[in-house]
N, C-alpha and C. Protein backbone atom coordinates (compact mmCIF):
# COMPACT_ATOMS: atom_id res chain seq x y z
N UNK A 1 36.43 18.73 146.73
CA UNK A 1 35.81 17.45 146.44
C UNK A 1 34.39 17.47 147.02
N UNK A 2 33.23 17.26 145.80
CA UNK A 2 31.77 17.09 146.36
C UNK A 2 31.29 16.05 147.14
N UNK A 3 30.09 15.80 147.17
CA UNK A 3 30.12 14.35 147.91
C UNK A 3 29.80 13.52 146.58
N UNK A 4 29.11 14.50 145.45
CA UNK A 4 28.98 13.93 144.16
C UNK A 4 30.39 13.28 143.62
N UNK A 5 31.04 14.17 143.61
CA UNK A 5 32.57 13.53 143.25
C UNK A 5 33.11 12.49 144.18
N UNK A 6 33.07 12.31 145.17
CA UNK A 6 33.16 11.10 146.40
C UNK A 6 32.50 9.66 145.65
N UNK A 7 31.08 10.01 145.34
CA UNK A 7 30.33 9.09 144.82
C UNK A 7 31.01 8.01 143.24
N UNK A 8 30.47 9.41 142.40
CA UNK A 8 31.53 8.97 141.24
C UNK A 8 32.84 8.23 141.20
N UNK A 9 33.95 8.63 142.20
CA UNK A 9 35.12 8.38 142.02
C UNK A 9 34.79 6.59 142.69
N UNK A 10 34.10 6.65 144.01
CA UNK A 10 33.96 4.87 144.73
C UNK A 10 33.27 4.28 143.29
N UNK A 11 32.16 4.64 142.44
CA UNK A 11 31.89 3.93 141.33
C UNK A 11 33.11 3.65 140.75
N UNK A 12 33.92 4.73 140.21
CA UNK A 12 35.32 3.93 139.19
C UNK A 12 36.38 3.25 140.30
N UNK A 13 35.88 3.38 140.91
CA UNK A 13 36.75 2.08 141.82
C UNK A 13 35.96 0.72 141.65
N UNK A 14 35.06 0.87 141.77
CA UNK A 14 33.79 -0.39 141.32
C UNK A 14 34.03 -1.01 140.26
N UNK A 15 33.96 -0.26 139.30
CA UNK A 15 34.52 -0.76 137.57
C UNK A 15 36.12 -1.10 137.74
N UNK A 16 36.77 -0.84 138.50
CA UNK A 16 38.59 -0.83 138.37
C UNK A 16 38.28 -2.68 139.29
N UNK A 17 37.34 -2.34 140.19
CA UNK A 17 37.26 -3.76 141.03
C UNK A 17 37.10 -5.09 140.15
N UNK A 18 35.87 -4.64 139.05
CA UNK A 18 35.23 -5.65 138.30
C UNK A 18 36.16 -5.86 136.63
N UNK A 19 36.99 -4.80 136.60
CA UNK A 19 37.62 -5.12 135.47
C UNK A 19 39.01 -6.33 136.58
N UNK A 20 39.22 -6.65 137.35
CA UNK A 20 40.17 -7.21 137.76
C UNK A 20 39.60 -8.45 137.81
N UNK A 21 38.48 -8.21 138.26
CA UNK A 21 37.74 -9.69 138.50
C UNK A 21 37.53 -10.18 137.39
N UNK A 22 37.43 -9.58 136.37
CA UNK A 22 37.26 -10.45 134.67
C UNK A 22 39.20 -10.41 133.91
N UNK A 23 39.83 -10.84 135.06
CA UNK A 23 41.16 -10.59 134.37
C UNK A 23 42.36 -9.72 133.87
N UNK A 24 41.69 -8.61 133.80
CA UNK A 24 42.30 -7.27 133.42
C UNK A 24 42.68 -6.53 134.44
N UNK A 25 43.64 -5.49 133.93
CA UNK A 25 44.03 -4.45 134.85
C UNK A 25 42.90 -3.99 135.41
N UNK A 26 43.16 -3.57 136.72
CA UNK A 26 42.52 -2.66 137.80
C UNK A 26 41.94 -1.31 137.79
N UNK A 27 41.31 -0.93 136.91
CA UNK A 27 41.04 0.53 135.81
C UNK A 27 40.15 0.87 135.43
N UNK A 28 38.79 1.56 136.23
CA UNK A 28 37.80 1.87 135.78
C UNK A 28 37.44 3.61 135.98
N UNK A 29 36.62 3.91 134.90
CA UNK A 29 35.92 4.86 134.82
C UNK A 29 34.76 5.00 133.91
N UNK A 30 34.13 6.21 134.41
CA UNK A 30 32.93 6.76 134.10
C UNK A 30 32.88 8.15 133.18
N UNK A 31 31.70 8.53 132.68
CA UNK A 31 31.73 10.21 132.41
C UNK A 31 30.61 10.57 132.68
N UNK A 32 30.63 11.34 133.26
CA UNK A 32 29.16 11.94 133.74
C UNK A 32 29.10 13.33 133.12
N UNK A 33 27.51 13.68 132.72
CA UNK A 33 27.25 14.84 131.35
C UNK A 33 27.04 16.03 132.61
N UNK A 34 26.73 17.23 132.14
CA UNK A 34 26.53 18.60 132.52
C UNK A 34 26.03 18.60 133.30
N UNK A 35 24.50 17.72 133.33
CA UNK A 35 23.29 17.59 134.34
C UNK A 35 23.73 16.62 135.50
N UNK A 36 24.80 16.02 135.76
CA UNK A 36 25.27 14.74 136.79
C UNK A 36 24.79 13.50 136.70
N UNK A 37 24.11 13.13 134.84
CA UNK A 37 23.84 11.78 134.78
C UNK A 37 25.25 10.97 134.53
N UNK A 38 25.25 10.00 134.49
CA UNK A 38 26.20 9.36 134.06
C UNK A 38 25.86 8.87 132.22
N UNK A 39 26.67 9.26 131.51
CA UNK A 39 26.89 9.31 130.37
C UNK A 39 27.17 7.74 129.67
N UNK A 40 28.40 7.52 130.28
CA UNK A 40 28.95 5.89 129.86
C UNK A 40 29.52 5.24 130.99
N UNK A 41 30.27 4.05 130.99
CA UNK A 41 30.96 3.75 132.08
C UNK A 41 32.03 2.99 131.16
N UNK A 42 32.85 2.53 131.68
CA UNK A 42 34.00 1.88 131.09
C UNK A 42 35.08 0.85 131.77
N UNK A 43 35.60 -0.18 131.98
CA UNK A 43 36.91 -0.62 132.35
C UNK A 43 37.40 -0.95 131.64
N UNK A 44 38.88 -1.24 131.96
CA UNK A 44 39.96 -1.89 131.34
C UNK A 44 39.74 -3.35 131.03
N UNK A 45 40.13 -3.50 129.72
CA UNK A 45 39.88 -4.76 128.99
C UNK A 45 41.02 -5.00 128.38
N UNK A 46 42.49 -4.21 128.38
CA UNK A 46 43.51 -4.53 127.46
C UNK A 46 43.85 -6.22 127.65
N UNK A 47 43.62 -6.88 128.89
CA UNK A 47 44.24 -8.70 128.17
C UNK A 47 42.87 -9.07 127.81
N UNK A 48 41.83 -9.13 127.91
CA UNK A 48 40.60 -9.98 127.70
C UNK A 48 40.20 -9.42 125.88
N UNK A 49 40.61 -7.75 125.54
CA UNK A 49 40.48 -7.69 124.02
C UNK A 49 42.06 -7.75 123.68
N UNK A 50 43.07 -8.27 123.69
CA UNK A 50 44.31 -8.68 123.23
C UNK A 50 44.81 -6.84 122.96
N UNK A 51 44.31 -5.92 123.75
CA UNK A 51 44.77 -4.76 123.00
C UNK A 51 45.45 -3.52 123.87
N UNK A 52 46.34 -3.43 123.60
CA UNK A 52 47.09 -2.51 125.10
C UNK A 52 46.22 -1.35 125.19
N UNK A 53 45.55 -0.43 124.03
CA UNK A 53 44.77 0.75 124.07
C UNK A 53 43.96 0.44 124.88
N UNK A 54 43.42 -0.10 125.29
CA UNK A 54 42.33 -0.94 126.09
C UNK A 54 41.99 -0.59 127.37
N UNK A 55 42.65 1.14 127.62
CA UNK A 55 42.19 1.93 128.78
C UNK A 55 40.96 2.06 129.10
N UNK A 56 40.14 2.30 130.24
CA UNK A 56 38.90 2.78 130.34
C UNK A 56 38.60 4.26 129.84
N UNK A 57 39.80 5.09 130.18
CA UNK A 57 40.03 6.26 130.04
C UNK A 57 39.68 6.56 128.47
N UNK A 58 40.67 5.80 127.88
CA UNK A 58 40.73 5.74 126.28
C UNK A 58 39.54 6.09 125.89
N UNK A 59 38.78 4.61 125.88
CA UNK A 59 37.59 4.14 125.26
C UNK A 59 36.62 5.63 125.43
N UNK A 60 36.33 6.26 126.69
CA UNK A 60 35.68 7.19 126.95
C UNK A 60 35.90 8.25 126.40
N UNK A 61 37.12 8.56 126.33
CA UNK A 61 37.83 9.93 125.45
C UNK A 61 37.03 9.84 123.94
N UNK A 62 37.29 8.44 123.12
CA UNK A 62 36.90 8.01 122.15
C UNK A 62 35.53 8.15 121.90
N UNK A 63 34.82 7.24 122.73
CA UNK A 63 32.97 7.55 122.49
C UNK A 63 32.76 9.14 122.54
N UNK A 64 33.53 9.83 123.42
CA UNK A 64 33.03 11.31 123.69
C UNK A 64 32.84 12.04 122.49
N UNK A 65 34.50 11.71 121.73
CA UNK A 65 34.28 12.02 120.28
C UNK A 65 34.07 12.24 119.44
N UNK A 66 33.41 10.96 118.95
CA UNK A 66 32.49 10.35 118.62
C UNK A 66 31.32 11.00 118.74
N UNK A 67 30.35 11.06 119.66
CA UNK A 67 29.34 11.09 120.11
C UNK A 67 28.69 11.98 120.81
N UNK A 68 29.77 13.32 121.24
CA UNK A 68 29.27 14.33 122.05
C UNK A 68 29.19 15.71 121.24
N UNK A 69 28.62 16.02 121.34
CA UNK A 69 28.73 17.93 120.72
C UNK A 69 30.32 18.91 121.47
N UNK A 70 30.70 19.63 120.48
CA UNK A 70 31.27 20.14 121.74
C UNK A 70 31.51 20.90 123.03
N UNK A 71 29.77 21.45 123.20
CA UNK A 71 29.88 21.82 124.05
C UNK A 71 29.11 21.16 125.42
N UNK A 72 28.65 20.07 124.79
CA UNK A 72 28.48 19.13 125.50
C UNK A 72 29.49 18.71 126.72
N UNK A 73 30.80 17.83 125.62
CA UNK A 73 32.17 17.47 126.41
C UNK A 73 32.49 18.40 127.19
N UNK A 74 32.33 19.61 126.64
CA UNK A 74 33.54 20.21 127.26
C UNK A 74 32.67 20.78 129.06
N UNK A 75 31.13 20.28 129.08
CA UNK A 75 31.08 20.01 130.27
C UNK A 75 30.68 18.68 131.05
N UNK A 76 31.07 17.60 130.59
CA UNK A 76 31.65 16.64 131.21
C UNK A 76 32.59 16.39 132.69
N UNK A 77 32.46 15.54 133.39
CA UNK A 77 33.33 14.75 134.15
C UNK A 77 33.76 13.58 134.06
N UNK A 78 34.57 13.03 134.21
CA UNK A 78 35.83 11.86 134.06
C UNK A 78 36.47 11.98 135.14
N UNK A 79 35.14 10.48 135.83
CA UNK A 79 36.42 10.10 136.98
C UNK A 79 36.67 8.63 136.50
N UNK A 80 38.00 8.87 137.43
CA UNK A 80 38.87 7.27 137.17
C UNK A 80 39.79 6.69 138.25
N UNK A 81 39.49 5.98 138.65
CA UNK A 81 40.02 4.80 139.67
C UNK A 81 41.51 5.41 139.95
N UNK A 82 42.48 5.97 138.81
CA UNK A 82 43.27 6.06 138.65
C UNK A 82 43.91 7.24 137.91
N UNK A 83 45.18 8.33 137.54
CA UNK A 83 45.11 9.27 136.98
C UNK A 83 45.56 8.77 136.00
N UNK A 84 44.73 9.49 134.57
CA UNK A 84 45.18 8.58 133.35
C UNK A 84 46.60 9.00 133.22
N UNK A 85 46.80 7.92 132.24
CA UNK A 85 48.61 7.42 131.87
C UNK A 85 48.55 8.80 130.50
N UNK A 86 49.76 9.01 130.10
CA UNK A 86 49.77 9.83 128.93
C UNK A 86 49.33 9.62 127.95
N UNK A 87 49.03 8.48 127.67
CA UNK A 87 48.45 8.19 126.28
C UNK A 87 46.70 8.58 126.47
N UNK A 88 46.11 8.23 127.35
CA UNK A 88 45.19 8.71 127.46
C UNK A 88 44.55 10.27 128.32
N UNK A 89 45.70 11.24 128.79
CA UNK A 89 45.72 11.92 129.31
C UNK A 89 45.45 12.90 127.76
N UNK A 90 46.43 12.31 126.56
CA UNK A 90 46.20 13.01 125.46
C UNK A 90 45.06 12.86 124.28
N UNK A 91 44.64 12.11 124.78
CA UNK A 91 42.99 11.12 123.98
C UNK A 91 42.37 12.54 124.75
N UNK A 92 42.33 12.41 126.04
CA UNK A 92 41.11 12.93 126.50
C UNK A 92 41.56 14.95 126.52
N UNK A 93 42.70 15.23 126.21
CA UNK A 93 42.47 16.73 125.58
C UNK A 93 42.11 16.63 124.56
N UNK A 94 42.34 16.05 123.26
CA UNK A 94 42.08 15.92 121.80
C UNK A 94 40.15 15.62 122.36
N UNK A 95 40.17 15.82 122.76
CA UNK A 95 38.05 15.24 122.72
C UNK A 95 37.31 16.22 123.90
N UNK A 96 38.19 17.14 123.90
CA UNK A 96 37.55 18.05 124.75
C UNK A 96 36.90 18.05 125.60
N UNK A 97 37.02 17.12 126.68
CA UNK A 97 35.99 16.68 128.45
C UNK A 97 36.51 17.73 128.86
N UNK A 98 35.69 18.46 129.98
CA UNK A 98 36.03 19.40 130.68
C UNK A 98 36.86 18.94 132.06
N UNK A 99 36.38 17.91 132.40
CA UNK A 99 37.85 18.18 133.71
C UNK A 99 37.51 16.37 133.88
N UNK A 100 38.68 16.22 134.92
CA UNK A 100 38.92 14.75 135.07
C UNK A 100 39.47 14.70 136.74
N UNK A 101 38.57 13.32 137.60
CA UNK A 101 38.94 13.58 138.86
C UNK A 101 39.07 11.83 139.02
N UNK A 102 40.52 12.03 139.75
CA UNK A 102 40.87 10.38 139.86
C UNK A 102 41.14 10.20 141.44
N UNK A 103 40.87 8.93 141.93
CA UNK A 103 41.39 8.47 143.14
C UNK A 103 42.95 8.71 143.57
N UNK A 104 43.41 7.32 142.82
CA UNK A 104 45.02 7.58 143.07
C UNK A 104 45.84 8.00 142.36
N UNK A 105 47.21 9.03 142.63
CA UNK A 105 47.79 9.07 141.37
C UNK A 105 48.76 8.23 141.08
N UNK A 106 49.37 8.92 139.43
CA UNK A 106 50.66 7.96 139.36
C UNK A 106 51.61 7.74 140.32
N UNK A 107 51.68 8.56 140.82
CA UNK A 107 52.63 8.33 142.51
C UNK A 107 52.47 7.56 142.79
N UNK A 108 51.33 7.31 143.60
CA UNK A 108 50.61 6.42 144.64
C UNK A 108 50.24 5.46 144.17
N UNK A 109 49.89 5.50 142.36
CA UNK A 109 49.89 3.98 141.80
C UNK A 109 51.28 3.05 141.88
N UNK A 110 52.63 4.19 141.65
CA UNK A 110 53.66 3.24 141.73
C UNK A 110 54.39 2.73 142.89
N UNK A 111 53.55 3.13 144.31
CA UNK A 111 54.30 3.07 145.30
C UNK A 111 52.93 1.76 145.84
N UNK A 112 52.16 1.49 144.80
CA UNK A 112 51.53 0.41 145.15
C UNK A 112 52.12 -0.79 144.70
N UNK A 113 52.60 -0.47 143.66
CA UNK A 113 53.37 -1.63 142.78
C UNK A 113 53.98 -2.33 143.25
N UNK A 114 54.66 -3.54 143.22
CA UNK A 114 56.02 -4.03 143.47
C UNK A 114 57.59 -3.26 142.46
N UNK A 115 58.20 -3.70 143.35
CA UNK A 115 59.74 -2.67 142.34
C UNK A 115 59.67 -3.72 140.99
N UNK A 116 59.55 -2.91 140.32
CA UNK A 116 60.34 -3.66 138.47
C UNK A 116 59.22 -4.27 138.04
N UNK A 117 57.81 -3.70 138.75
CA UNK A 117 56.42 -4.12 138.14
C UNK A 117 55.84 -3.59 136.79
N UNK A 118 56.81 -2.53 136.06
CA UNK A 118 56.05 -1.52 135.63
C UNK A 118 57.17 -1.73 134.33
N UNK A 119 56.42 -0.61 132.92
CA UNK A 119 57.07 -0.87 131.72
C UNK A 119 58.75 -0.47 131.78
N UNK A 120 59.48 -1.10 130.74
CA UNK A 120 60.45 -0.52 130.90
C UNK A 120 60.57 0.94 129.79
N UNK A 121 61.70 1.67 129.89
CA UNK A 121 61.55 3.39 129.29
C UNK A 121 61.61 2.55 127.61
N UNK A 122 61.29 3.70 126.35
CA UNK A 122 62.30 3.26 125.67
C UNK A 122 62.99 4.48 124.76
N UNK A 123 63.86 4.12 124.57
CA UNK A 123 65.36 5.15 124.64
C UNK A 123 64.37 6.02 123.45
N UNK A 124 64.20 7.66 123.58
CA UNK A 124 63.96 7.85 122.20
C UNK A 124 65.10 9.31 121.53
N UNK A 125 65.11 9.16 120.64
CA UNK A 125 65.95 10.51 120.14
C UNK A 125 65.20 11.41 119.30
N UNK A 126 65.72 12.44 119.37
CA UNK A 126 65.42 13.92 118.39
C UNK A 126 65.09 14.93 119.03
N UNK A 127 64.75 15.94 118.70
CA UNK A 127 64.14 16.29 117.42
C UNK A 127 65.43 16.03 116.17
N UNK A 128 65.20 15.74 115.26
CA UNK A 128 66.08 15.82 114.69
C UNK A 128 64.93 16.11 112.62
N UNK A 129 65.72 16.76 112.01
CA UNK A 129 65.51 17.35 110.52
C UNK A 129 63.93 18.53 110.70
N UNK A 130 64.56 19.33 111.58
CA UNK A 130 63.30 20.13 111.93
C UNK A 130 62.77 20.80 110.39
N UNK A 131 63.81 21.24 109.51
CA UNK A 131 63.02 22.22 108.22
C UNK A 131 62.21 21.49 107.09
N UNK A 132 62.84 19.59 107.39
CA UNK A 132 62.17 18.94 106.34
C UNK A 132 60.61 18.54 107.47
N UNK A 133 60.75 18.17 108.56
CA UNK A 133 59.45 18.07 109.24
C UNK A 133 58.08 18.82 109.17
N UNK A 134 58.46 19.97 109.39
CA UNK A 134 58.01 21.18 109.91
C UNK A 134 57.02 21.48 108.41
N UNK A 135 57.55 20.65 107.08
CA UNK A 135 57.28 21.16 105.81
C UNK A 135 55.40 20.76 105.44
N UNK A 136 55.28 19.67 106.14
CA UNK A 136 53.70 19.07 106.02
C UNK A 136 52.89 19.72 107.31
N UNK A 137 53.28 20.40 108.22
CA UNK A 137 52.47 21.26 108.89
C UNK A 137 52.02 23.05 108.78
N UNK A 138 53.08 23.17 107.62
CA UNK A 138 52.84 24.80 107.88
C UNK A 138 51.68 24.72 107.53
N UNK A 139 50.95 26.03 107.49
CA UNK A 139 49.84 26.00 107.65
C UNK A 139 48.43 26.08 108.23
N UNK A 140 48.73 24.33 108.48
CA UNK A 140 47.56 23.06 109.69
C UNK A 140 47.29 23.95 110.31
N UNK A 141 47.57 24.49 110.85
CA UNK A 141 47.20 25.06 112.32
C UNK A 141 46.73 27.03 112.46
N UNK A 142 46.78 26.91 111.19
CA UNK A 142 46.18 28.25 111.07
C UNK A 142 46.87 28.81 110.48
């Protein structure tokens, strides 16, 4: 850990501070480009835009996208208040950032929580009809 990365990470605590103070989850981050500018910044807005995607993480994965070359992203940093959740853990491989440095993790996020604070599972099944699945990907992938 740099003192640059020290820096960065108290900023997405800053944004995780100020997304709480406007209502929303506790969830901020940044991306900072190759050279150590800061690129974008981001918090969590999922109740204030009615939208659960509404990660900081997300949004950033997304603009990067969008908006970066790829060899740009792929030297990027992404820090975040927090270690992203899976949904955005998989935003941000699909968009190619090169690495990601968070304060707390999911651990330590849930041992912040109260008990029965958090989503409940939901039941899923399969794999199931692998030869009819499998039929719209051959191919894709090379």
């Amino acid at each position: 850990m740099t003192p640059d990365d020290e820096r960065f990470l108290r900023r997405a605590i800053d944004l995780a501070a100020s997304a709480r103070a406007a209502g929303n989850p506790p969830f901020g981050s940044l991306l900072v480009g190759p050279d150590g500018n800061v690129l974008a910044e981001e918090r969590n807005t999922s109740i204030t835009d009615n939208d659960i995607t509404a990660h900081p993480e997300l949004k950033l994965a997304r603009w990067a996208a969008r908006g970066l070359a790829p060899d740009v992203a792929a030297g990027t940093t992404m820090y975040t208040s927090c270690q992203p959740c899976g949904m955005c853990t998989g935003a941000i491989e699909r968009s190619g950032l090169g690495r990601v440095v968070f304060a707390l993790s999911n651990e330590q996020l849930a041992g912040v929580k109260p008990p029965g604070s958090g989503f409940p599972s939901v039941p899923q099944d399969g794999p199931a009809l692998f030869d009819e699945a499998r039929v719209p990907l051959d191919g894709y992938y090379g």
